[in-house]
N, C-alpha and C. Protein backbone atom coordinates (compact mmCIF):
# COMPACT_ATOMS: atom_id res chain seq x y z
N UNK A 1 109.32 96.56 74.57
CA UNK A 1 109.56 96.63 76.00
C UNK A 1 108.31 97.10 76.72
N UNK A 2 108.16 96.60 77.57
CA UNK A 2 106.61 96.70 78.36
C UNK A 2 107.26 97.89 79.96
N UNK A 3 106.42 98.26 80.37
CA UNK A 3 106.78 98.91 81.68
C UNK A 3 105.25 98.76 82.19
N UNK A 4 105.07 99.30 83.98
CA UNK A 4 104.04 99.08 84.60
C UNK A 4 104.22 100.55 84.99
N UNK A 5 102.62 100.85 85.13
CA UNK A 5 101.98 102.41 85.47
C UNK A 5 100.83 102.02 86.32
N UNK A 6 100.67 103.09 87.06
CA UNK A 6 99.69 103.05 88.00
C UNK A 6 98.29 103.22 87.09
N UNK A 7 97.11 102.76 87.07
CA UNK A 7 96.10 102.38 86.24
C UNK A 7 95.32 104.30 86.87
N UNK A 8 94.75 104.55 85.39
CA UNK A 8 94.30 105.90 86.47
C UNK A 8 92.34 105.78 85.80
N UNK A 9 91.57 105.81 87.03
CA UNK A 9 90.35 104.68 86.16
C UNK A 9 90.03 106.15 85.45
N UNK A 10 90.15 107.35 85.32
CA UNK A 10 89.39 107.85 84.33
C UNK A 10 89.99 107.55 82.65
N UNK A 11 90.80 106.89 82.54
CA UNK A 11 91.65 106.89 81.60
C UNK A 11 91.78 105.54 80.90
N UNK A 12 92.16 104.80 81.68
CA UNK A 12 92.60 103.58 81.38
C UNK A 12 91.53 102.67 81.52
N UNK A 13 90.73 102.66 82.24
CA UNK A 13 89.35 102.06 82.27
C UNK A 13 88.56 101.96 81.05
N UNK A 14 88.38 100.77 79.77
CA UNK A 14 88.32 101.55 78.49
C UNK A 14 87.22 100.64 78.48
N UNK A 15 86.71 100.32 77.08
CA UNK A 15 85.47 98.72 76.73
C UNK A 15 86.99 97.78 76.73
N UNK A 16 87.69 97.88 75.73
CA UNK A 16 88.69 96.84 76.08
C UNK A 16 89.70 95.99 77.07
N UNK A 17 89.54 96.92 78.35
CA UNK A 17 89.87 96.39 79.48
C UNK A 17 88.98 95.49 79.90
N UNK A 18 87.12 95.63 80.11
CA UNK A 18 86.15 95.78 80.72
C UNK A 18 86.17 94.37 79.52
N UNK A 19 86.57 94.12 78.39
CA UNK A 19 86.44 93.09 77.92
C UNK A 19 87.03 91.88 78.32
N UNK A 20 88.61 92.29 79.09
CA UNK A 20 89.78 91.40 79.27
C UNK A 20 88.72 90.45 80.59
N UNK A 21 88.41 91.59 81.40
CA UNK A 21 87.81 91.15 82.50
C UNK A 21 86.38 89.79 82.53
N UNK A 22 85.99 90.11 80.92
CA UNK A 22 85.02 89.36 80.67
C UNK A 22 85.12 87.89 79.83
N UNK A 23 86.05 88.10 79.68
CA UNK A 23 86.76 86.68 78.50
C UNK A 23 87.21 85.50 79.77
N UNK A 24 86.27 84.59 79.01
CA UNK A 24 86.13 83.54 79.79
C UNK A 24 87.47 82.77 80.18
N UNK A 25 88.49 83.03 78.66
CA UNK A 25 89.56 82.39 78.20
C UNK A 25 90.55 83.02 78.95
N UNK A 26 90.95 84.59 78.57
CA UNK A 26 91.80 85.11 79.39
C UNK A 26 91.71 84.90 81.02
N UNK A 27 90.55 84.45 81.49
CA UNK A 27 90.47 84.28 83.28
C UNK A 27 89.62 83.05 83.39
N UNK A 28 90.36 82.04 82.52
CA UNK A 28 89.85 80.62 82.92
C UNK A 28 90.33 79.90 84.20
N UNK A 29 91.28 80.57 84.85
CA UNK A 29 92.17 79.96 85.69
C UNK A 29 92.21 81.24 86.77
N UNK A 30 91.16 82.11 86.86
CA UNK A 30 91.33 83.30 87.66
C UNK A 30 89.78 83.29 88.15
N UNK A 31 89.56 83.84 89.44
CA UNK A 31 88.47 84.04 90.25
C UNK A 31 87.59 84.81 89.27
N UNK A 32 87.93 85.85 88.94
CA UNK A 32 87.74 86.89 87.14
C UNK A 32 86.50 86.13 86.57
N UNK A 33 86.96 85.02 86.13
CA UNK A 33 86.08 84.47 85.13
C UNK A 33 84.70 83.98 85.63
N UNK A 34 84.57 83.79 86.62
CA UNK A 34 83.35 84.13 87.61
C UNK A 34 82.45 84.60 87.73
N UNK A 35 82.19 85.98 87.30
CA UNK A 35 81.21 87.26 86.96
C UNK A 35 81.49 87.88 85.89
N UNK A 36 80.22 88.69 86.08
CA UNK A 36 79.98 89.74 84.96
C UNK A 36 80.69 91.06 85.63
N UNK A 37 81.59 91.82 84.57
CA UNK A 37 82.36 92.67 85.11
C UNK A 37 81.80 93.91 84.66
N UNK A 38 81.50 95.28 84.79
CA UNK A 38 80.62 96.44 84.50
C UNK A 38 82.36 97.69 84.57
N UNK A 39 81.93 98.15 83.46
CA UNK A 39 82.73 99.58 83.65
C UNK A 39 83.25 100.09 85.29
N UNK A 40 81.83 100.42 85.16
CA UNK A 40 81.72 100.70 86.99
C UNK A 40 82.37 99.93 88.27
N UNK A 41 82.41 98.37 87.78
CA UNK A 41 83.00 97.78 88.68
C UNK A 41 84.44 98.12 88.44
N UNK A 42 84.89 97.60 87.75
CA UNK A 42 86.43 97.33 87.23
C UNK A 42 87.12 99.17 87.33
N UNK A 43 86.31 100.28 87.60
CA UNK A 43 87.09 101.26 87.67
C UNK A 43 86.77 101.36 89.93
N UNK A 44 85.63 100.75 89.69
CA UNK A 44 85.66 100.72 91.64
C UNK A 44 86.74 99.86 92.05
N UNK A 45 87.17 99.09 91.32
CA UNK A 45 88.63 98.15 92.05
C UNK A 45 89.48 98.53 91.66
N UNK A 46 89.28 99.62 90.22
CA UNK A 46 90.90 100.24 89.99
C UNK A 46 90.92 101.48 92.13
N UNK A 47 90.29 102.41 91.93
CA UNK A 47 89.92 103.07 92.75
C UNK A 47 90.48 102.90 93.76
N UNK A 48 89.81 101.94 94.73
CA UNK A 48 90.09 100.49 95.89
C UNK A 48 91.46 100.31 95.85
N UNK A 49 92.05 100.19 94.85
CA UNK A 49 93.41 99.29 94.86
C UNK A 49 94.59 100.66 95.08
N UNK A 50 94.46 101.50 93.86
CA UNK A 50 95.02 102.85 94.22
C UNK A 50 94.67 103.54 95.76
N UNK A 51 94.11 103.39 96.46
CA UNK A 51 93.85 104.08 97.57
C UNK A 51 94.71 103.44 99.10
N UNK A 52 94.72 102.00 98.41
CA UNK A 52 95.23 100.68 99.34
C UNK A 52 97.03 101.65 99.91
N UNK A 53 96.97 101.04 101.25
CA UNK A 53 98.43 100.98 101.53
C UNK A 53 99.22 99.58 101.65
N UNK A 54 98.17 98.30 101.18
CA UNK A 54 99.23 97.48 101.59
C UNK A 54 98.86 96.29 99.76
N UNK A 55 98.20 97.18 98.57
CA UNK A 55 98.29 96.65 97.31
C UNK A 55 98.49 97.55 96.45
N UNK A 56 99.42 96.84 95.42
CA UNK A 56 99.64 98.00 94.50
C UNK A 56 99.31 97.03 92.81
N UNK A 57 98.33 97.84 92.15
CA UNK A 57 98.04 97.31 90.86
C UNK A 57 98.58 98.43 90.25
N UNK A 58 98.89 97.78 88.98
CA UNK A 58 99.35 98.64 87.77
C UNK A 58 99.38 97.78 86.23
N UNK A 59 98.90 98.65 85.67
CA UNK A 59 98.44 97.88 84.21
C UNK A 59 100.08 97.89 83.61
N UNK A 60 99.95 96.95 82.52
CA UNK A 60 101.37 96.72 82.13
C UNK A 60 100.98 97.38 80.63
N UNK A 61 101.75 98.45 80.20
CA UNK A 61 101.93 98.88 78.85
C UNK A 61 102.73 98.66 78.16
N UNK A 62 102.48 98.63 76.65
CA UNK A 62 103.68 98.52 75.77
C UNK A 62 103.53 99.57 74.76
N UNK A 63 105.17 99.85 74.70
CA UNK A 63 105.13 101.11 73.91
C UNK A 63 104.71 100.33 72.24
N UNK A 64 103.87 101.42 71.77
CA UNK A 64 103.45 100.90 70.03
C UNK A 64 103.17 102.19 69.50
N UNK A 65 104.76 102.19 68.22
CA UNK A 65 104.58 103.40 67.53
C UNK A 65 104.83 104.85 68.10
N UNK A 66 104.75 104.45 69.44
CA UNK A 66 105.03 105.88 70.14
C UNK A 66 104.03 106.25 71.66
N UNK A 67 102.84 104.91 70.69
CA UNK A 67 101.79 105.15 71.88
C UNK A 67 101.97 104.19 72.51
N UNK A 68 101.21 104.47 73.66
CA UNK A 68 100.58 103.46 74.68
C UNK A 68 99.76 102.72 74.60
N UNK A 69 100.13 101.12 74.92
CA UNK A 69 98.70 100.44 74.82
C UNK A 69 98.56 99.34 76.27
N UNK A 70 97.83 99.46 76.85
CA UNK A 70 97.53 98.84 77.76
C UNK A 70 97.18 97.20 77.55
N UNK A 71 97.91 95.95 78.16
CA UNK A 71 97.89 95.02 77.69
C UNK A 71 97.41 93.73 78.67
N UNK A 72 97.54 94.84 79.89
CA UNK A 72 97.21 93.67 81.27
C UNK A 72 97.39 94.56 82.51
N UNK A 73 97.33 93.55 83.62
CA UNK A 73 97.78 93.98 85.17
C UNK A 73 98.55 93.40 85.95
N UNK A 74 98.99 93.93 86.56
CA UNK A 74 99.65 92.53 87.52
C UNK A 74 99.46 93.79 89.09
N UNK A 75 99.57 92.91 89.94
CA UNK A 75 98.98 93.41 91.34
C UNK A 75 100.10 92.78 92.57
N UNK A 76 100.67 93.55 93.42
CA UNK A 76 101.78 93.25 94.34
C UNK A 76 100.51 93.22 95.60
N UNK A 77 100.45 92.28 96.47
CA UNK A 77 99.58 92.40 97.03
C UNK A 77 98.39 91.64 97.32
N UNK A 78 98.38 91.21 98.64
CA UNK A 78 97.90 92.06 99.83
C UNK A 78 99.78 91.85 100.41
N UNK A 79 100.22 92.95 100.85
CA UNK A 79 101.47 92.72 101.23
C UNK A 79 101.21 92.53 103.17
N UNK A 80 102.42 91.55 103.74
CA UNK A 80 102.03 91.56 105.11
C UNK A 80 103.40 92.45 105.70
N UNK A 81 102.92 93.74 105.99
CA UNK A 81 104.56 94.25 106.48
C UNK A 81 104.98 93.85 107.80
N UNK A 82 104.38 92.62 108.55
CA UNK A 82 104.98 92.50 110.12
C UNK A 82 105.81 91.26 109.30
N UNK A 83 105.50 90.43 108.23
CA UNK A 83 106.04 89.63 108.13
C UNK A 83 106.66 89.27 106.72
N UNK A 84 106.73 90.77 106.42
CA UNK A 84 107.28 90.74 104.51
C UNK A 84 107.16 89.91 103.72
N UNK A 85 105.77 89.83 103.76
CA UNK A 85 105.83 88.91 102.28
C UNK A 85 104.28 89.18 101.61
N UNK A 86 104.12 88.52 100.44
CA UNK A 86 103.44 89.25 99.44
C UNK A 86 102.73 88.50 98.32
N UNK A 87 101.46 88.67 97.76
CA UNK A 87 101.54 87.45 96.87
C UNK A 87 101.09 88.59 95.27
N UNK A 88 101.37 88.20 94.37
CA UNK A 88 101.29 88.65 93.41
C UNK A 88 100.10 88.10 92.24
N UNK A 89 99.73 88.78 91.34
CA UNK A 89 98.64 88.35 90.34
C UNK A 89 98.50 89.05 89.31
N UNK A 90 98.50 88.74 87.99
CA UNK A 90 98.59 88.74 86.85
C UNK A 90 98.16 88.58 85.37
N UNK A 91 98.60 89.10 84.94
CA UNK A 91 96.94 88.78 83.07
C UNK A 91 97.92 89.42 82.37
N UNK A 92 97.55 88.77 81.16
CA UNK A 92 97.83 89.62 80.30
C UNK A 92 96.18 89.38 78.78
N UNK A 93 95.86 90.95 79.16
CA UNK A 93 94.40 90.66 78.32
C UNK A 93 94.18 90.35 76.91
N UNK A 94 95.67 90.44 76.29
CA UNK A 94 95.35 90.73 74.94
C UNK A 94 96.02 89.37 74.51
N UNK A 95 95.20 88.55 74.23
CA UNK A 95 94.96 87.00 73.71
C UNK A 95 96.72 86.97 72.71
N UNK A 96 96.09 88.33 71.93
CA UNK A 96 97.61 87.80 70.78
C UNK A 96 98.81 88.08 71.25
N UNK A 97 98.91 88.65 72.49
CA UNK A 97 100.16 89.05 72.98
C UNK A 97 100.77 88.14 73.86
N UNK A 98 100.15 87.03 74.32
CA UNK A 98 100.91 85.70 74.86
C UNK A 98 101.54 85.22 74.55
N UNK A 99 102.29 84.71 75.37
CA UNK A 99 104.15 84.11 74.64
C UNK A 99 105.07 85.11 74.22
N UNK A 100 104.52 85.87 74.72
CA UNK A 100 105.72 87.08 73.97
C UNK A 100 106.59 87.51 75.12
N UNK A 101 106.76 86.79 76.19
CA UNK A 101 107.65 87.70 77.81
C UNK A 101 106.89 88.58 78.62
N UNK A 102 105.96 89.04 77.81
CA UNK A 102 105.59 90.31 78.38
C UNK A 102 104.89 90.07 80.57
N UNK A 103 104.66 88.99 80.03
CA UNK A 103 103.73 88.72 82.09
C UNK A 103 105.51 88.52 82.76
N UNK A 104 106.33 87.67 81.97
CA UNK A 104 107.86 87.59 82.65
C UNK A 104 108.51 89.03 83.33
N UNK A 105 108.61 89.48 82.44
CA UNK A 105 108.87 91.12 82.33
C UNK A 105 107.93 91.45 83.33
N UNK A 106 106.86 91.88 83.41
CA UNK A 106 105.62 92.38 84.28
C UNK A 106 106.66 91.89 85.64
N UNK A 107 106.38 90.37 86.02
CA UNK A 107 106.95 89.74 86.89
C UNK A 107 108.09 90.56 87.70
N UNK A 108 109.37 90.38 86.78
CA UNK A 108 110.69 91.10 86.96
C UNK A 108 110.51 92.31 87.25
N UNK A 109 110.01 93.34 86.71
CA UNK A 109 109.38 94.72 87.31
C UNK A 109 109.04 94.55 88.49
N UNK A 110 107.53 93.80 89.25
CA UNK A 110 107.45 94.24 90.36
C UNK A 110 108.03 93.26 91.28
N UNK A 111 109.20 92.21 91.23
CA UNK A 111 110.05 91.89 91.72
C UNK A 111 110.99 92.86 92.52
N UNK A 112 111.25 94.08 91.65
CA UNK A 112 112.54 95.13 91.75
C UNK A 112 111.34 95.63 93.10
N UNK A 113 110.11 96.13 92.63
CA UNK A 113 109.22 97.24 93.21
C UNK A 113 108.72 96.33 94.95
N UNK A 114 109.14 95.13 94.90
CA UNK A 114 108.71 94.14 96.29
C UNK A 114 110.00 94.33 96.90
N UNK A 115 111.17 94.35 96.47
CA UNK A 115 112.85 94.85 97.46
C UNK A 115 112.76 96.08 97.20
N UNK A 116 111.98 97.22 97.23
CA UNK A 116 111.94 98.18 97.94
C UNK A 116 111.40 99.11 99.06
N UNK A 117 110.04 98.10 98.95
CA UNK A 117 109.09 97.56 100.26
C UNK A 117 110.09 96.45 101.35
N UNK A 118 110.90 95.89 101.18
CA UNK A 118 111.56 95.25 101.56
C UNK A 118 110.71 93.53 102.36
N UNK A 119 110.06 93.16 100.95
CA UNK A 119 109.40 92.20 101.00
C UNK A 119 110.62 91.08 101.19
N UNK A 120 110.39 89.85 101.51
CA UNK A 120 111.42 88.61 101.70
C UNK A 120 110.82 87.34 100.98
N UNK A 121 109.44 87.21 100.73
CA UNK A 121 108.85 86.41 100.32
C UNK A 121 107.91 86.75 99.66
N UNK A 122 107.19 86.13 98.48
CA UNK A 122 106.44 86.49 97.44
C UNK A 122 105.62 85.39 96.90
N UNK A 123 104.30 84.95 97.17
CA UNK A 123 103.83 83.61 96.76
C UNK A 123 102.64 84.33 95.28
N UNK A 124 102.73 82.99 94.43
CA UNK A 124 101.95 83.22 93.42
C UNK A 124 100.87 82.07 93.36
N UNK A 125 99.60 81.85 93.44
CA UNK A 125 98.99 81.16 93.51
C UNK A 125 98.75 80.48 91.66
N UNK A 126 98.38 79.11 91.32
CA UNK A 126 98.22 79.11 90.22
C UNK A 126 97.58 77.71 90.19
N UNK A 127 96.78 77.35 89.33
CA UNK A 127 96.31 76.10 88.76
C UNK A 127 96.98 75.30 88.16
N UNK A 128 96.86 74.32 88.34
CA UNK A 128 97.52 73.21 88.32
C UNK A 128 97.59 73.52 86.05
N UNK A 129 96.58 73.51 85.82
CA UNK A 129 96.64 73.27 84.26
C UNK A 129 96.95 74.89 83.52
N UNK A 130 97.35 75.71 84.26
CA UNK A 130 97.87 76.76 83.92
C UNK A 130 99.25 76.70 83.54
N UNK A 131 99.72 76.11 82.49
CA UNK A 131 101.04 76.01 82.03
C UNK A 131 101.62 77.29 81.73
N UNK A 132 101.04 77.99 81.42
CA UNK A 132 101.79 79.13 80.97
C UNK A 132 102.09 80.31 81.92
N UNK A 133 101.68 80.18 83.14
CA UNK A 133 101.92 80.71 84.40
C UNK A 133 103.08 79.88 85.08
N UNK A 134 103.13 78.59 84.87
CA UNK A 134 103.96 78.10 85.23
C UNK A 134 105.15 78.62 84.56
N UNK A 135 105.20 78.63 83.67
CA UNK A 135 106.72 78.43 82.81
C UNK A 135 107.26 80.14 83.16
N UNK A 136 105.97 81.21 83.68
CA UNK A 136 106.53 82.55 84.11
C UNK A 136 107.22 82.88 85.10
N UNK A 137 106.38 81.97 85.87
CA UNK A 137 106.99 81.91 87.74
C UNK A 137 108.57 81.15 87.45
N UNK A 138 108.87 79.75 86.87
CA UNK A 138 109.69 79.21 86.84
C UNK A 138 111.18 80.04 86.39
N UNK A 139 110.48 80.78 85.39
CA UNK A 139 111.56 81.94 84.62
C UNK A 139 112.21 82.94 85.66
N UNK A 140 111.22 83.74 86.69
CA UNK A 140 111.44 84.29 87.72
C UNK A 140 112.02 83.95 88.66
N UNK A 141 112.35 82.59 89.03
CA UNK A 141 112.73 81.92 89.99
C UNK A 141 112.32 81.33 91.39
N UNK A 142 110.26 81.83 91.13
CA UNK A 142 109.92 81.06 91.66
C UNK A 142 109.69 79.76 91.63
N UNK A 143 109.90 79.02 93.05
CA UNK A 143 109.70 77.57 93.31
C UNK A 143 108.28 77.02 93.86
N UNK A 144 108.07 75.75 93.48
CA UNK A 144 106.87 75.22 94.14
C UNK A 144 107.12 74.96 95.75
N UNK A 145 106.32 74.88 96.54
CA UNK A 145 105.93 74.95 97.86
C UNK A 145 105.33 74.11 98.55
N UNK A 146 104.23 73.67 97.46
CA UNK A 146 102.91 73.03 98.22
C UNK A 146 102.06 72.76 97.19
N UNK A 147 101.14 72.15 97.51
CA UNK A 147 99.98 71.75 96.17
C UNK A 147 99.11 71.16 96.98
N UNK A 148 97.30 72.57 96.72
CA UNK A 148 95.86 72.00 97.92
C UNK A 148 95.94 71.05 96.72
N UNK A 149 95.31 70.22 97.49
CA UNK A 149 94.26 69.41 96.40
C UNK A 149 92.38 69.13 96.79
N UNK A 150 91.96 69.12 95.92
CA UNK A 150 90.61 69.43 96.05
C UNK A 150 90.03 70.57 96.30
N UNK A 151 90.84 71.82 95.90
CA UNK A 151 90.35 73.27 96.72
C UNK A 151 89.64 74.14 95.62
N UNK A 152 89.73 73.52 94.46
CA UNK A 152 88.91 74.39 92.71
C UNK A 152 88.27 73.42 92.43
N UNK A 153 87.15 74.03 91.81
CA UNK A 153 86.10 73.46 91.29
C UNK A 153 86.58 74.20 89.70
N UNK A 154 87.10 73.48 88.71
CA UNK A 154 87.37 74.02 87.42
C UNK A 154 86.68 72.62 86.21
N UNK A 155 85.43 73.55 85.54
CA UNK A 155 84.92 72.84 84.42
C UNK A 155 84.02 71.55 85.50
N UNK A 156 83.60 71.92 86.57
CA UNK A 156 82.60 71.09 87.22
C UNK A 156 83.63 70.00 87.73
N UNK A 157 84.91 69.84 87.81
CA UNK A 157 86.03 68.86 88.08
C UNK A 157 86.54 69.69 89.30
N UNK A 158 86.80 68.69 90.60
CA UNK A 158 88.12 68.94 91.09
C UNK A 158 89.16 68.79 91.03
N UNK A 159 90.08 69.79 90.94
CA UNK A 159 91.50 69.87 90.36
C UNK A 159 92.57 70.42 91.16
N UNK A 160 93.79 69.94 91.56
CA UNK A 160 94.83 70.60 92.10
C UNK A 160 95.08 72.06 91.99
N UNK A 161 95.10 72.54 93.13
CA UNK A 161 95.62 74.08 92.66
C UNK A 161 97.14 74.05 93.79
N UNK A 162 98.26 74.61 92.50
CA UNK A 162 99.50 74.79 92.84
C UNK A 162 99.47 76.37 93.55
C-alpha cells in the first residue's frame, strides 16, 4: 500500500530521486526529460512547491519491511480557486515498480485531497504514446476532452498531445 507525504527536501531529496529526475525513460513523455536536474535544483522546487498556496506535491511512499521508500510524486496543481479546478502530474521513479497500481492509487489519494479543496474539475495532460498514463487516468475515471495536435516535438516528430 503506497500513501503520499509532503516531500521534506532535507530528507527526501536523495541521489536516487535526483536520478528519477534524470532518466530519460522515466520522463520521456514529461517536460523533466529536458534538462539536467542538480540536487540543488530538485530540492529548490521541492521548497517552491511546499511554500505554494495554490500546489501541493508530495512524494508517494511505500511501506517496505517497515521502512519507507520513496517511489515517485504526484503534484495537485496549479489549482484555480475562482474556478475549482486543477490539473495534476505524476511519476513514478522506480522503473521496476510500474504496473503495479501504485500512480492509480497516487491518483485516488489526491482525488480524496482535490474534494477537500473543493475542486470540481481536474485535467491531466498526457501524450498521445503514453499508454500507461492512459490506462491510469481511465481507471480513475478520467475522460478525454480534447486532443492539440502539433503542440510536442517528441523524438524530433510532431505528435498529438492528449
Amino acid at each position: 500500500m503506497i500513501f503520499l507525504k509532503k516531500l521534506n527536501p532535507n530528507k527526501d531529496i536523495t541521489k536516487k530521486y535526483q536520478s528519477w529526475m534524470n532518466d530519460k525513460i522515466v520522463h520521456q513523455f514529461t517536460e523533466q526529460g529536458r534538462k539536467k536536474h542538480s540536487i540543488k535544483d530538485v530540492k529548490k522546487f521541492v521548497i517552491e512547491k511546499n511554500k505554494s498556496k495554490n500546489e501541493f506535491l508530495f512524494g508517494i511512499f511505500l511501506r517496505d519491511e517497515g521502512k519507507l521508500n520513496h517511489i515517485g510524486n504526484i503534484k495537485l496543481g496549479p489549482i484555480n480557486f475562482i474556478h475549482k479546478t486543477a490539473e495534476i502530474s505524476y511519476f513514478i521513479g522506480d522503473k521496476n515498480l510500474w504496473g503495479n497500481n501504485y500512480a492509480t492509487n497516487a491518483i485516488t489519494q489526491i482525488l480524496t485531497l482535490a474534494k477537500t479543496k473543493k475542486i470540481k474539475k481536474i485535467k491531466a495532460c498526457l501524450h498521445e504514446m503514453n499508454h500507461g498514463s492512459k490506462k491510469v487516468l481511465k481507471k480513475n475515471g478520467f475522460k478525454l476532452e480534447g486532443t492539440f495536435l502539433s503542440e510536442i516535438i517528441y523524438k524530433k516528430k510532431d505528435i498529438k498531445n492528449i
